[in-house]
Protein backbone atom coordinates (compact mmCIF):
# COMPACT_ATOMS: atom_id res chain seq x y z
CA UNK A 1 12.97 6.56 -4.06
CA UNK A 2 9.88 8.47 -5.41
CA UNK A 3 10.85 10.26 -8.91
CA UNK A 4 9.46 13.60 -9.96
CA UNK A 5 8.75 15.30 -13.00
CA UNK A 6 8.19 18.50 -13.03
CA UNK A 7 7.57 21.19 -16.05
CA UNK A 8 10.27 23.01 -17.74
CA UNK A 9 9.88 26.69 -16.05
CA UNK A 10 9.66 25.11 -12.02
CA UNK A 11 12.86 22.59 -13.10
CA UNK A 12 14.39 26.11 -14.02
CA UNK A 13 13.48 27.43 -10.64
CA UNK A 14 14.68 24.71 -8.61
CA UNK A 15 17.31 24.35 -10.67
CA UNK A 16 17.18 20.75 -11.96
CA UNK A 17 17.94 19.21 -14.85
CA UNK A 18 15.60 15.73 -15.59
CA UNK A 19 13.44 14.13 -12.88
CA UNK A 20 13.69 15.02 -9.30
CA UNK A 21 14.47 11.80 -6.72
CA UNK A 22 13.27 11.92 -3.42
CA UNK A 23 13.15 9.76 0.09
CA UNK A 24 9.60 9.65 1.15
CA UNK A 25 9.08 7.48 3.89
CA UNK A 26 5.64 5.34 3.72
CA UNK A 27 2.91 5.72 3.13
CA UNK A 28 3.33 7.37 0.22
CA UNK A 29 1.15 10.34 -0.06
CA UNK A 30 0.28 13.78 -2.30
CA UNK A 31 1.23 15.76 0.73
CA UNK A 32 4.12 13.82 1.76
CA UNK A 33 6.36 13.43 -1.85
CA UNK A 34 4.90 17.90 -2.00
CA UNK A 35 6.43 18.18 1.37
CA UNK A 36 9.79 16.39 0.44
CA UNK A 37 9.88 18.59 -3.06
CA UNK A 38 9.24 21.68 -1.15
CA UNK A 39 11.59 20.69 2.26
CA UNK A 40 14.54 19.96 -1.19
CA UNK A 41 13.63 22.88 -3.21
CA UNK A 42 12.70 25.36 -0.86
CA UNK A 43 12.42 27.74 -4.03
CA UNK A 44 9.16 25.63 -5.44
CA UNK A 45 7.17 26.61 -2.02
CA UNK A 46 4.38 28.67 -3.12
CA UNK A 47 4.18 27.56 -6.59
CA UNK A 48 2.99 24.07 -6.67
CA UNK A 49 0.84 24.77 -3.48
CA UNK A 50 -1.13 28.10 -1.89
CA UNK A 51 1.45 29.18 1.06
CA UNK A 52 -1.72 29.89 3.68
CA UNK A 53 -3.85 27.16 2.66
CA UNK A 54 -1.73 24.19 0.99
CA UNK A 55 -4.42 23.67 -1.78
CA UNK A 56 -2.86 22.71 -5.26
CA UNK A 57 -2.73 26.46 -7.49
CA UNK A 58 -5.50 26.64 -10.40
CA UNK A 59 -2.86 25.79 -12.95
CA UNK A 60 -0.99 23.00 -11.72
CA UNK A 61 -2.20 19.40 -11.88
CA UNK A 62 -0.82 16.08 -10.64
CA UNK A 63 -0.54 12.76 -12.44
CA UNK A 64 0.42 9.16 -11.26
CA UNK A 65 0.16 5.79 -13.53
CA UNK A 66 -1.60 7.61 -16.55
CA UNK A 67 -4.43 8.87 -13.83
CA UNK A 68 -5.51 12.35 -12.87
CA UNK A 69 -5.19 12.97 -8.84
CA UNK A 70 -5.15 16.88 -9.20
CA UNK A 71 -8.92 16.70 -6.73
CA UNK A 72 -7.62 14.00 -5.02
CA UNK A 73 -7.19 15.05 -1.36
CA UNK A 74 -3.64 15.62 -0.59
CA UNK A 75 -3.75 12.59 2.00
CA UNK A 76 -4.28 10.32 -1.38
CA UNK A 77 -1.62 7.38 -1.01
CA UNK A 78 -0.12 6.80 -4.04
CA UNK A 79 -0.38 3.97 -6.61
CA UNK A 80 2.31 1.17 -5.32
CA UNK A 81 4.57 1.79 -9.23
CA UNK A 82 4.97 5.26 -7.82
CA UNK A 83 6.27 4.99 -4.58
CA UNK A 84 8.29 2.22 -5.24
CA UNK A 85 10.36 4.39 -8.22
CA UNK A 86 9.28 2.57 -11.05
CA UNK A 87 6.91 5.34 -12.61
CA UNK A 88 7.54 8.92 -11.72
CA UNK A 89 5.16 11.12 -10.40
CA UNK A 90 4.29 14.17 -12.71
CA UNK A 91 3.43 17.60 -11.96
CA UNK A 92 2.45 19.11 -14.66
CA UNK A 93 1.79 23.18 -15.82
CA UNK A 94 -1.82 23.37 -17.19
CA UNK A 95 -2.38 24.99 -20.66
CA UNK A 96 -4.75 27.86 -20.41
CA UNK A 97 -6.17 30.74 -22.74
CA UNK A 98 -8.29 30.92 -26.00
């Protein structure tokens, strides 16, 4: 069971309160625990990913065991505390402006 965090305005689009828990079979990958979120919450497609070309949007990153994988390519398996449930995978809303 992967876990998901996700920031407060997309849990308010999906409709979720807390983390998100979600089958992903192995291995566990960026694009594969995305796909699951997306296939679940059919709502979030678009805004954690570009519809036409699947690249992660400007303002979005991705976090796993305290390290930054928002450049990692989405075929990136995932650290083994992740996908086995015992640290959540974040996706997080970059801050932005001056």
């Amino acid at each position: 069971m992967i876990r998901v965090v996700l920031p407060a305005h997309l849990r308010v689009l999906a409709g979720v309160r807390g983390e998100v828990e979600l089958d992903v079979p192995a291995p566990v990958t960026l694009r594969s625990v995305l796909d699951a979120l997306e296939t679940r919450h059919p709502v979030l497609r678009g805004t954690i990913r570009d519809h036409a070309t699947g690249r992660r949007r400007a303002f979005v990153r991705f976090h796993a065991c305290e390290e930054d994988l928002s450049h990692a390519p989405p075929d990136t398996v995932l650290p083994v505390p992740v996908a086995a449930g015992a640290e959540p995978f974040l996706v997080v809303g970059a801050m932005a402006g001056g």
